[in-house]
PDB file of N, CA and C in Angstrom:
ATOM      1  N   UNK A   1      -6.211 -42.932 -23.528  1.00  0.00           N
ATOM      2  CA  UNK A   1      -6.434 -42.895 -22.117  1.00  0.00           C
ATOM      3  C   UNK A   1      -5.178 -42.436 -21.382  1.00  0.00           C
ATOM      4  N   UNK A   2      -4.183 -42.616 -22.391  1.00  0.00           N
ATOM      5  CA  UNK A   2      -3.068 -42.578 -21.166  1.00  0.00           C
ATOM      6  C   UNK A   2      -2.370 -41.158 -21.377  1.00  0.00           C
ATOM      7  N   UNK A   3      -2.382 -40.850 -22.351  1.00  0.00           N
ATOM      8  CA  UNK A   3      -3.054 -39.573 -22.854  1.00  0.00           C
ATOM      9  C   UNK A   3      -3.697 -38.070 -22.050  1.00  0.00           C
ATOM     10  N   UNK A   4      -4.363 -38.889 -21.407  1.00  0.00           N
ATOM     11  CA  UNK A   4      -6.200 -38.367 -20.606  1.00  0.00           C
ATOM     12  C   UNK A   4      -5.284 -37.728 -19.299  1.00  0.00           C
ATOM     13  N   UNK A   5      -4.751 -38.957 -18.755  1.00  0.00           N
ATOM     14  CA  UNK A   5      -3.941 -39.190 -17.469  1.00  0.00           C
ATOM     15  C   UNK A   5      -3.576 -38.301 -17.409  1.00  0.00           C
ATOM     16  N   UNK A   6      -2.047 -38.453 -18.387  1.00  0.00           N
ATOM     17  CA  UNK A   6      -1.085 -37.307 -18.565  1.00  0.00           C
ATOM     18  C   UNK A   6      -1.193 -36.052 -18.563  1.00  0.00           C
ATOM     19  N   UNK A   7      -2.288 -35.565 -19.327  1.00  0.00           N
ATOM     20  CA  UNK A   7      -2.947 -34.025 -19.182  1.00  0.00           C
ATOM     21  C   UNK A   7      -3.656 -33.948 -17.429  1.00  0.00           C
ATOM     22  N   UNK A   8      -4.229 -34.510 -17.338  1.00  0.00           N
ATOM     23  CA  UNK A   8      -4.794 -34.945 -15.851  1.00  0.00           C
ATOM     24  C   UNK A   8      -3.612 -34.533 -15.130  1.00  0.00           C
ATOM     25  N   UNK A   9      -2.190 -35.456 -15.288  1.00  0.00           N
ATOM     26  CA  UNK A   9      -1.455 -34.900 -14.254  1.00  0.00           C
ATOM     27  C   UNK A   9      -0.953 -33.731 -14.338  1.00  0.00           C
ATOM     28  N   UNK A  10      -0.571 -33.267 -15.288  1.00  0.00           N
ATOM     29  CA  UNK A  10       0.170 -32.228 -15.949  1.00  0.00           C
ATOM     30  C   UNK A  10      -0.955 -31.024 -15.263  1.00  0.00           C
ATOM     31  N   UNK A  11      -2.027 -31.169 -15.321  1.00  0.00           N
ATOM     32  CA  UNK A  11      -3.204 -29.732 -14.953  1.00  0.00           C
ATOM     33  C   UNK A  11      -2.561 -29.747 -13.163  1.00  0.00           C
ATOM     34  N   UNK A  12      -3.045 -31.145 -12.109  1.00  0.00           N
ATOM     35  CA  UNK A  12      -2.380 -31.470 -11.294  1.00  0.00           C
ATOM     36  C   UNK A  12      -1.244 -30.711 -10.861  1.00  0.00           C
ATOM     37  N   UNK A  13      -0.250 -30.614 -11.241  1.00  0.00           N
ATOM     38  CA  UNK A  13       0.762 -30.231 -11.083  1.00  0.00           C
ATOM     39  C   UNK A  13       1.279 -28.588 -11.127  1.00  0.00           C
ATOM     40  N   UNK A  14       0.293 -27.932 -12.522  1.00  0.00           N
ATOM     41  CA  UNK A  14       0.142 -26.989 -12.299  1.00  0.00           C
ATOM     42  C   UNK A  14      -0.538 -26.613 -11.363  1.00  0.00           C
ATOM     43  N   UNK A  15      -1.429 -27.221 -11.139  1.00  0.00           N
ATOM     44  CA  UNK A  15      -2.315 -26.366  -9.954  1.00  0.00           C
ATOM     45  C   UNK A  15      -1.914 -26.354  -8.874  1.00  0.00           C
ATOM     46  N   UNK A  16      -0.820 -27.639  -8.181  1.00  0.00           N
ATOM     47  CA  UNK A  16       0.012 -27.607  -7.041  1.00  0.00           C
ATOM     48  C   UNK A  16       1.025 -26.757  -7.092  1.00  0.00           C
ATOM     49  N   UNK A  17       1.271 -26.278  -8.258  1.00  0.00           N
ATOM     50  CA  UNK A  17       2.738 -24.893  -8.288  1.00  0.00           C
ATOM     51  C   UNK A  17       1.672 -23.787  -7.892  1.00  0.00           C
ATOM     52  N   UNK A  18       1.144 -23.607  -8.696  1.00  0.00           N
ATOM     53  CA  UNK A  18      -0.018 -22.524  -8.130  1.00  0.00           C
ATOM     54  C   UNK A  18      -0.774 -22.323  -6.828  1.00  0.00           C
ATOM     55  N   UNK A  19      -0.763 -23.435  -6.387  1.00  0.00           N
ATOM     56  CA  UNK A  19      -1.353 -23.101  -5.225  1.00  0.00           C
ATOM     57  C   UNK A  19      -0.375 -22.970  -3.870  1.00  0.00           C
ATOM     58  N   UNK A  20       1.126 -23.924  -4.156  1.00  0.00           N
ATOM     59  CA  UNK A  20       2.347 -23.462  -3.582  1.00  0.00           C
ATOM     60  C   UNK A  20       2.675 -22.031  -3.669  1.00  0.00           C
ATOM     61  N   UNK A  21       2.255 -21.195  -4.945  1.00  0.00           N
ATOM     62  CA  UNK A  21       2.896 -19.831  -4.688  1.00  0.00           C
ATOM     63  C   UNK A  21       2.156 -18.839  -4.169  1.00  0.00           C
ATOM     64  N   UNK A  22       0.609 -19.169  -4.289  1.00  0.00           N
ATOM     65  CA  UNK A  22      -0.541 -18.794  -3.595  1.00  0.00           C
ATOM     66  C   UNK A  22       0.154 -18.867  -1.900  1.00  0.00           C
ATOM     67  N   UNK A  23       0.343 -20.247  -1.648  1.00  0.00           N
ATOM     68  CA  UNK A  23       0.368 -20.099  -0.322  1.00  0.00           C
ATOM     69  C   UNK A  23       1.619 -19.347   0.160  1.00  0.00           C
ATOM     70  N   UNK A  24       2.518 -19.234  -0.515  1.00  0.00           N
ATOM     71  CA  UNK A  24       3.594 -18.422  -0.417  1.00  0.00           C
ATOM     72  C   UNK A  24       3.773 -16.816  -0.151  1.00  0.00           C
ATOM     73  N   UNK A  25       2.520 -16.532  -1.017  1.00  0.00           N
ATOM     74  CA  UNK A  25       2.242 -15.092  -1.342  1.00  0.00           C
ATOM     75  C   UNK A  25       1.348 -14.800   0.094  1.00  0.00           C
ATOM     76  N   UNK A  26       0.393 -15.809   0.881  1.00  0.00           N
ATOM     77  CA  UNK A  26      -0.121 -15.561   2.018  1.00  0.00           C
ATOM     78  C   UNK A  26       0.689 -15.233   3.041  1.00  0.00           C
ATOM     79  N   UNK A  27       1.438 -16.165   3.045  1.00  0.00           N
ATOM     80  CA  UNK A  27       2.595 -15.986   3.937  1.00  0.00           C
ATOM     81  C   UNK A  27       3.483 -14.853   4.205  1.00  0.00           C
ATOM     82  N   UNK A  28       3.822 -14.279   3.388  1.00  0.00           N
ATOM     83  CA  UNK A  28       4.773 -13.419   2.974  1.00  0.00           C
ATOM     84  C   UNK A  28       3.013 -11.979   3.580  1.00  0.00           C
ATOM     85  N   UNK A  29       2.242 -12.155   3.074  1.00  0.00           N
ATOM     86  CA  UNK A  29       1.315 -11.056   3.472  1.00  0.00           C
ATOM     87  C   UNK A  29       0.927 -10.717   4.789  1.00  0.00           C
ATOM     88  N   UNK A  30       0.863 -12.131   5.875  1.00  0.00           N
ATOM     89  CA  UNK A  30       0.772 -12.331   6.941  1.00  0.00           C
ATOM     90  C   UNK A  30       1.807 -11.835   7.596  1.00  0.00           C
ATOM     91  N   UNK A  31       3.309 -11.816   7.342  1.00  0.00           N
ATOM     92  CA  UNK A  31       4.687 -11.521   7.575  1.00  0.00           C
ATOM     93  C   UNK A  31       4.257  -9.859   7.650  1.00  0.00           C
ATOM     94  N   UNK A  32       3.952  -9.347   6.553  1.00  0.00           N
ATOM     95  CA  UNK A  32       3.620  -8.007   6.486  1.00  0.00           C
ATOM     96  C   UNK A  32       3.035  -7.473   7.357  1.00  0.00           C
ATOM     97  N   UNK A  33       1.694  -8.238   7.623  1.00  0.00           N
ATOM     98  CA  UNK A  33       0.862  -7.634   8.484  1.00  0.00           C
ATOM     99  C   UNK A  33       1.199  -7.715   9.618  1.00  0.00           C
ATOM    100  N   UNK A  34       1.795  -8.609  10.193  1.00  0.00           N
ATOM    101  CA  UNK A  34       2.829  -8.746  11.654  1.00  0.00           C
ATOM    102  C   UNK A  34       3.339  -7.571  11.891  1.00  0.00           C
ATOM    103  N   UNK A  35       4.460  -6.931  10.794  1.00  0.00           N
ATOM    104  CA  UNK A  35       5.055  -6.033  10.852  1.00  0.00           C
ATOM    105  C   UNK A  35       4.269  -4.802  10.728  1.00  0.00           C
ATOM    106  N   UNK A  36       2.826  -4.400  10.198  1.00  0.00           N
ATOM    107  CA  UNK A  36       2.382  -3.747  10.014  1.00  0.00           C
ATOM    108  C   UNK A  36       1.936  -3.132  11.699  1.00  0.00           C
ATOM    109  N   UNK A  37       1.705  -4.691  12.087  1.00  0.00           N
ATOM    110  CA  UNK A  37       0.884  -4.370  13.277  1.00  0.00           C
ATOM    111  C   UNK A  37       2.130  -3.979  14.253  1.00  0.00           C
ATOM    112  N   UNK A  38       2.847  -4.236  14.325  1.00  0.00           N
ATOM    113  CA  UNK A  38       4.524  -4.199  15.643  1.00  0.00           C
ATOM    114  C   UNK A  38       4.461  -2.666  14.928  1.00  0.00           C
ATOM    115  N   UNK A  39       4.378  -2.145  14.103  1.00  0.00           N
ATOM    116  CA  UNK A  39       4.566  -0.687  14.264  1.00  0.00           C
ATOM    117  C   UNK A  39       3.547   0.317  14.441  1.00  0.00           C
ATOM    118  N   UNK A  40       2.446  -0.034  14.311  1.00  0.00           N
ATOM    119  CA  UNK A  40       0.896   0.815  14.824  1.00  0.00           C
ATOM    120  C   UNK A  40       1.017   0.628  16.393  1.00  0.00           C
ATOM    121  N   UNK A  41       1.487  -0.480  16.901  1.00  0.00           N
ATOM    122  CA  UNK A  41       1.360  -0.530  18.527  1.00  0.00           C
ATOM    123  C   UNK A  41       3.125   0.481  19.095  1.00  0.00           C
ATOM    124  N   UNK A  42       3.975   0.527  17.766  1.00  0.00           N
ATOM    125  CA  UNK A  42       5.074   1.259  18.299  1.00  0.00           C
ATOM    126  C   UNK A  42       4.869   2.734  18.393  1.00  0.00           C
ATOM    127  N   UNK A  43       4.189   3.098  17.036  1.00  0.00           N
ATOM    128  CA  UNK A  43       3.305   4.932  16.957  1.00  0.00           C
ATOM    129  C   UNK A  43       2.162   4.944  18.023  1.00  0.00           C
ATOM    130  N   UNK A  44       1.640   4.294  18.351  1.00  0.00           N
ATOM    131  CA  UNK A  44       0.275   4.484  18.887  1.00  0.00           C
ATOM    132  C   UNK A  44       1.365   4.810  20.868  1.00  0.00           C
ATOM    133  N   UNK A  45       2.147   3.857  21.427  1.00  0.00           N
ATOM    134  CA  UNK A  45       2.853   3.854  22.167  1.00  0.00           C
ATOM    135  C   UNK A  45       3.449   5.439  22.303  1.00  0.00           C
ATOM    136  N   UNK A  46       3.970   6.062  20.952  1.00  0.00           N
ATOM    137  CA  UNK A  46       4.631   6.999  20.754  1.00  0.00           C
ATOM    138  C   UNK A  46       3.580   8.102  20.616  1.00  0.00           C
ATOM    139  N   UNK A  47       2.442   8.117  20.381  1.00  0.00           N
ATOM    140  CA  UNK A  47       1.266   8.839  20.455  1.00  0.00           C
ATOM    141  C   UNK A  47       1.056   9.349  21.734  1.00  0.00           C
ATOM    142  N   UNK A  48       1.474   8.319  22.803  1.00  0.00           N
ATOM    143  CA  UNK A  48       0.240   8.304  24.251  1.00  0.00           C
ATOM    144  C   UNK A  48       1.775   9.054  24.932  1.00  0.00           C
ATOM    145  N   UNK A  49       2.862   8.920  24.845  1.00  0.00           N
ATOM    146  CA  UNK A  49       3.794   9.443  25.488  1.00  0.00           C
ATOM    147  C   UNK A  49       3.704  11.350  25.037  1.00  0.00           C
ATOM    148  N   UNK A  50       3.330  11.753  23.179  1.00  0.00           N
ATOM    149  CA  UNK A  50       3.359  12.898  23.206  1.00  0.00           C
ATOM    150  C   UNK A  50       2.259  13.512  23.508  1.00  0.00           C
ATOM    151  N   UNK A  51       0.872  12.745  23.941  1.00  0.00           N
ATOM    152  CA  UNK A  51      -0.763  12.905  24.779  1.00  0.00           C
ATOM    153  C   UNK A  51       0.161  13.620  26.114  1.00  0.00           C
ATOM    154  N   UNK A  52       0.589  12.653  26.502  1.00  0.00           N
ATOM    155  CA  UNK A  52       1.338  12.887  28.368  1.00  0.00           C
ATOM    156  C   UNK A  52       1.819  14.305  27.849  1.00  0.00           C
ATOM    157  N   UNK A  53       2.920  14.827  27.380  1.00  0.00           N
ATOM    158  CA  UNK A  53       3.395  15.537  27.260  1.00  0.00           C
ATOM    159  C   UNK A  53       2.702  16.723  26.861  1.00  0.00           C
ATOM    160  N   UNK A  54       1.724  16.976  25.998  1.00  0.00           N
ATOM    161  CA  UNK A  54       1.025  18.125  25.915  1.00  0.00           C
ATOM    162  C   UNK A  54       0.009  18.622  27.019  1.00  0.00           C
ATOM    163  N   UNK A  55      -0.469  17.319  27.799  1.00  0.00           N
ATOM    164  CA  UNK A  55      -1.216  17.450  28.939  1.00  0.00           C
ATOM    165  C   UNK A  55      -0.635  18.232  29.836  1.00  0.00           C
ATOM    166  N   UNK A  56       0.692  17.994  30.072  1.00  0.00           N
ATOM    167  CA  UNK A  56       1.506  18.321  30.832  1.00  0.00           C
ATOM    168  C   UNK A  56       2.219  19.859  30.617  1.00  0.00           C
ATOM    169  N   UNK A  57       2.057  19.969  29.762  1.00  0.00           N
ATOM    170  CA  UNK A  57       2.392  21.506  29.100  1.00  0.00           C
ATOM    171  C   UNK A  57       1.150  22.687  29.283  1.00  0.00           C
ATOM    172  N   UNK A  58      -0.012  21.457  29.130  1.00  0.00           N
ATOM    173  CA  UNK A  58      -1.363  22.070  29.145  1.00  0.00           C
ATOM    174  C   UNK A  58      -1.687  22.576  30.609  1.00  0.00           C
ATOM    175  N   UNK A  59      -1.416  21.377  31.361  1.00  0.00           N
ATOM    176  CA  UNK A  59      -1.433  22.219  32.475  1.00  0.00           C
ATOM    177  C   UNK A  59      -0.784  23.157  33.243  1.00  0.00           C
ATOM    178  N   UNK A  60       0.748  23.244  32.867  1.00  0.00           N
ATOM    179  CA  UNK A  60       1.454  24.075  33.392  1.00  0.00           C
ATOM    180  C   UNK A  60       1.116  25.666  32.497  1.00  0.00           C
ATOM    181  N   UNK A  61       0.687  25.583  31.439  1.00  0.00           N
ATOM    182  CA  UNK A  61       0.538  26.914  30.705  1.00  0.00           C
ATOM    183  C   UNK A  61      -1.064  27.175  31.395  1.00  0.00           C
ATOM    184  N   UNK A  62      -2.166  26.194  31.674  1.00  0.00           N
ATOM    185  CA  UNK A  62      -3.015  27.115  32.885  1.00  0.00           C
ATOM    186  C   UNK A  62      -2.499  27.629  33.705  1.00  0.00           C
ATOM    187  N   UNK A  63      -1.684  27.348  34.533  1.00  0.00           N
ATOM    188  CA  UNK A  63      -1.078  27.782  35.900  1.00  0.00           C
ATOM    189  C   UNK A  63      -0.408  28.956  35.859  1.00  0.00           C
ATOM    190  N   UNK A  64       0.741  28.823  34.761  1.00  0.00           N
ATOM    191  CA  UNK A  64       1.024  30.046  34.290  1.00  0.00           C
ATOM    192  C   UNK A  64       0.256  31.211  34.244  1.00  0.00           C
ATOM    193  N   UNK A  65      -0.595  30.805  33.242  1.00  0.00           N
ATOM    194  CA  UNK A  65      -1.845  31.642  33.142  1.00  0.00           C
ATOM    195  C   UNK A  65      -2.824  32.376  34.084  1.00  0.00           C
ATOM    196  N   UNK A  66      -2.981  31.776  34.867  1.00  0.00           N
ATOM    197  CA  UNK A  66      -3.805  32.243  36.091  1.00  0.00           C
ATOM    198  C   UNK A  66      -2.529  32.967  37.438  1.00  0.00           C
ATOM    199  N   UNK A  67      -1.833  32.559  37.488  1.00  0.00           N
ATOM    200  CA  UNK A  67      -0.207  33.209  38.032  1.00  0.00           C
ATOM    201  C   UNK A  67      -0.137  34.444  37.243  1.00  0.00           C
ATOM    202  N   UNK A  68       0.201  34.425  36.144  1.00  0.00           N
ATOM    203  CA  UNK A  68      -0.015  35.724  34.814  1.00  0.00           C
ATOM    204  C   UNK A  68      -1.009  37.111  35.698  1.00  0.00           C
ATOM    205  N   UNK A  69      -2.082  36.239  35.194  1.00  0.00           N
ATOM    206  CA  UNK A  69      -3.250  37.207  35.530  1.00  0.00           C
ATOM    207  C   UNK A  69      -3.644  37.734  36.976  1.00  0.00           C
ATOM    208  N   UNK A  70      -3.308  36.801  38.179  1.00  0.00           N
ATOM    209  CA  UNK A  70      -2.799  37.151  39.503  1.00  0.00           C
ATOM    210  C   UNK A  70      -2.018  38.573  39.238  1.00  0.00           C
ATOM    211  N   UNK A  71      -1.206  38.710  38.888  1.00  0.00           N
ATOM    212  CA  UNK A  71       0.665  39.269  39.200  1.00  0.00           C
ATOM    213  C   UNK A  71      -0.288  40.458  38.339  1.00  0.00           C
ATOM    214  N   UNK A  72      -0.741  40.559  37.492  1.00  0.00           N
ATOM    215  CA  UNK A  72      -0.683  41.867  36.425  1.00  0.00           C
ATOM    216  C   UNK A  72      -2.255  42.324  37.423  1.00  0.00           C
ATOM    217  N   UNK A  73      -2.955  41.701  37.795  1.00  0.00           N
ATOM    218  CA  UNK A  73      -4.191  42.074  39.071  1.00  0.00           C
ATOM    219  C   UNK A  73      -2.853  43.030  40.030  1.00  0.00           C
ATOM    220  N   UNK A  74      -2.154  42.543  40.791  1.00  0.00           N
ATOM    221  CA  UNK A  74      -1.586  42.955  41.818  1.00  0.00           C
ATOM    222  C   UNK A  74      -0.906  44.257  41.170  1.00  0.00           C
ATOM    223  N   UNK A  75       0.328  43.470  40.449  1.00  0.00           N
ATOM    224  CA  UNK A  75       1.378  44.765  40.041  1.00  0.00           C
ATOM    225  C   UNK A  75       0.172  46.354  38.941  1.00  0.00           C
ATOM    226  N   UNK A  76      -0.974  45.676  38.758  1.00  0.00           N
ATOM    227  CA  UNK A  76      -1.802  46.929  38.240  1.00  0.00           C
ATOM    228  C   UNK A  76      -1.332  47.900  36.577  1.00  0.00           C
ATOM    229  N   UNK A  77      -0.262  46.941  36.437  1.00  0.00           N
ATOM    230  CA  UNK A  77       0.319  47.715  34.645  1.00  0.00           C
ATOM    231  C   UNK A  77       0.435  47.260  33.716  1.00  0.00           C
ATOM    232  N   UNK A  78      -0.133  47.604  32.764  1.00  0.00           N
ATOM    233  CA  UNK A  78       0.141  46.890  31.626  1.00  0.00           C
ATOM    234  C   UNK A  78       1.680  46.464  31.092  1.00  0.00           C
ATOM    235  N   UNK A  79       2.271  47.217  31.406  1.00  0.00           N
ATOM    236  CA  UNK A  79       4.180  47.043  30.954  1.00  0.00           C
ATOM    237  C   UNK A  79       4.089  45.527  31.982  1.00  0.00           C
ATOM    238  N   UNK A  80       3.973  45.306  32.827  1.00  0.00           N
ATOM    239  CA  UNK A  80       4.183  44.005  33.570  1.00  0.00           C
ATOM    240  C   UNK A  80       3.495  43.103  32.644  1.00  0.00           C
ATOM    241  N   UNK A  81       2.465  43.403  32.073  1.00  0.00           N
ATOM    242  CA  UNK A  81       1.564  42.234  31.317  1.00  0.00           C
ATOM    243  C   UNK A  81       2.255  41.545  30.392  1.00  0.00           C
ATOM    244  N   UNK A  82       3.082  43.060  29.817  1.00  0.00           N
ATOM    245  CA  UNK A  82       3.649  42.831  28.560  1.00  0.00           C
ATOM    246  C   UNK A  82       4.890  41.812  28.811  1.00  0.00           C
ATOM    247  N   UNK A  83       5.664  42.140  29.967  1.00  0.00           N
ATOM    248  CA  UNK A  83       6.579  41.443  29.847  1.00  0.00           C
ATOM    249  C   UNK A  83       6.497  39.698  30.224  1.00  0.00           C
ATOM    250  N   UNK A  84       5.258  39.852  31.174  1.00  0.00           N
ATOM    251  CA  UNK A  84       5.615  38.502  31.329  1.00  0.00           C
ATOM    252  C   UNK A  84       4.490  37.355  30.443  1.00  0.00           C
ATOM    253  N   UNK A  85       3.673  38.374  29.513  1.00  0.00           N
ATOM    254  CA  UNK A  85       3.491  37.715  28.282  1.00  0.00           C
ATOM    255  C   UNK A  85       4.845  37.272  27.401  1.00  0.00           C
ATOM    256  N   UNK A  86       5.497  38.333  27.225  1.00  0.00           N
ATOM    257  CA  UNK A  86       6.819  37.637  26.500  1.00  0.00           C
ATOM    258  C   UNK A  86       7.657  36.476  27.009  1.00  0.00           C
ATOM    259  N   UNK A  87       7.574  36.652  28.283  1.00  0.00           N
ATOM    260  CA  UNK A  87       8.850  35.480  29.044  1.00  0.00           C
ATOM    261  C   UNK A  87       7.490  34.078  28.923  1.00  0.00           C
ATOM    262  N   UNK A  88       6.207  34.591  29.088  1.00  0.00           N
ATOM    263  CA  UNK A  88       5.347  33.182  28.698  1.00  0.00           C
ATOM    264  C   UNK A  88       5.739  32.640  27.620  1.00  0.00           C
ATOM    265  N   UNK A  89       5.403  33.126  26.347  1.00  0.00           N
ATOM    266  CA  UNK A  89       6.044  33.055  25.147  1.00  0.00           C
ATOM    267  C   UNK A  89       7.315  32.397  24.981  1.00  0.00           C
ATOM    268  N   UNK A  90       8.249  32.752  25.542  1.00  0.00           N
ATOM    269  CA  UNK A  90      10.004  32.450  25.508  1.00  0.00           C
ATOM    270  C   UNK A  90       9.487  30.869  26.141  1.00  0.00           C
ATOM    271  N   UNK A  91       8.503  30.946  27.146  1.00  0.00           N
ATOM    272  CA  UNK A  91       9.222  29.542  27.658  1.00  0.00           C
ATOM    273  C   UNK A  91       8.372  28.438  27.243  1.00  0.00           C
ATOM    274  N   UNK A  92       7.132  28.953  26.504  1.00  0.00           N
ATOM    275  CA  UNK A  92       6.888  27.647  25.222  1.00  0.00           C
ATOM    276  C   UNK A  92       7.407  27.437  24.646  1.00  0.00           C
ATOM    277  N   UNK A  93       8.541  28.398  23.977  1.00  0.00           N
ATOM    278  CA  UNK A  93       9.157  28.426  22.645  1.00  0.00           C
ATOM    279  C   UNK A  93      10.327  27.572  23.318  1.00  0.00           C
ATOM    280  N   UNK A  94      11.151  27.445  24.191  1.00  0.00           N
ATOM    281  CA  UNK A  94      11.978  26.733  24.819  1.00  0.00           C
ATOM    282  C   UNK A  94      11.532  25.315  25.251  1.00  0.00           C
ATOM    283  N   UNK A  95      10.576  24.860  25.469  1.00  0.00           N
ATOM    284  CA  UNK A  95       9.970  23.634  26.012  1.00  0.00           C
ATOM    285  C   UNK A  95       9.205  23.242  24.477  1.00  0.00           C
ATOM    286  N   UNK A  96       9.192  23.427  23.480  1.00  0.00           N
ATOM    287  CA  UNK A  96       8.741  23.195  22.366  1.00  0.00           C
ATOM    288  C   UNK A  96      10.279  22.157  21.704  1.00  0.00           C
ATOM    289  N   UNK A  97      11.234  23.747  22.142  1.00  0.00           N
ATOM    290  CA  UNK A  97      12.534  23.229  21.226  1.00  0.00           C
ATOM    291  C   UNK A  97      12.875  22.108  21.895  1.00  0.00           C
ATOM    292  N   UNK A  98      12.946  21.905  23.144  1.00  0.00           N
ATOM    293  CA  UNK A  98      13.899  20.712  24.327  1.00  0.00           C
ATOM    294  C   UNK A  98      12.748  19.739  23.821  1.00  0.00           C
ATOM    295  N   UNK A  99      11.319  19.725  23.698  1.00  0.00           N
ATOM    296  CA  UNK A  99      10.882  18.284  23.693  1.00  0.00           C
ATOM    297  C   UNK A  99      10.979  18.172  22.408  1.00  0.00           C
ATOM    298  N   UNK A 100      11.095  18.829  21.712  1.00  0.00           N
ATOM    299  CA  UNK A 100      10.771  18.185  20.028  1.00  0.00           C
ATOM    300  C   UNK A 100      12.220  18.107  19.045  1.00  0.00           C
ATOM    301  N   UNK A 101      13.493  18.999  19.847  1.00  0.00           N
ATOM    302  CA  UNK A 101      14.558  19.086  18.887  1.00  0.00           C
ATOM    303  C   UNK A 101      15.944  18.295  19.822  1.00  0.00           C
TER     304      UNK A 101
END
């Protein structure tokens, strides 16, 4: 019987280490997911700021655009088209580099 006990406690005991490292291992997963989550709300944050920013590009390259097509209506030449297709060009390529480099 006493025997019986002893194995009794001995299972006991294992199963309280085990279930100590169980709860350990939750913990430590929960920790994770904390951190998982503090950085989806830090990208997602960082998402909506580069949303703003393309909006904002978006609309100024309509404006452009319709300004563009105004000016080459008026001035009547294609050489005007051309050029201020290029300086369009130059100044995405410049507002690309300043927001992103």
């Amino acid at each position: 019987m006493a025997e019986g006990r002893r194995s009794l406690q001995d299972f006991e005991a294992e199963q309280d280490e085990a279930l100590g490292e169980l709860s350990d291992a939750v913990g430590r997963l929960h920790a994770m997911g904390l951190n998982i989550n503090e950085e989806l709300e830090s990208q997602n944050a960082l998402l909506d700021d580069v949303e703003a920013s393309i909006d904002e590009v978006d609309d100024g390259l309509r404006m452009l655009t319709r300004k563009t097509e105004e000016l080459v209506r008026k001035a009547g030449g294609k050489r005007w088209c051309a050029l201020l297709t290029g300086l369009s060009i130059t100044a995405v390529v410049l507002f690309y580099l300043v927001v992103f480099f």
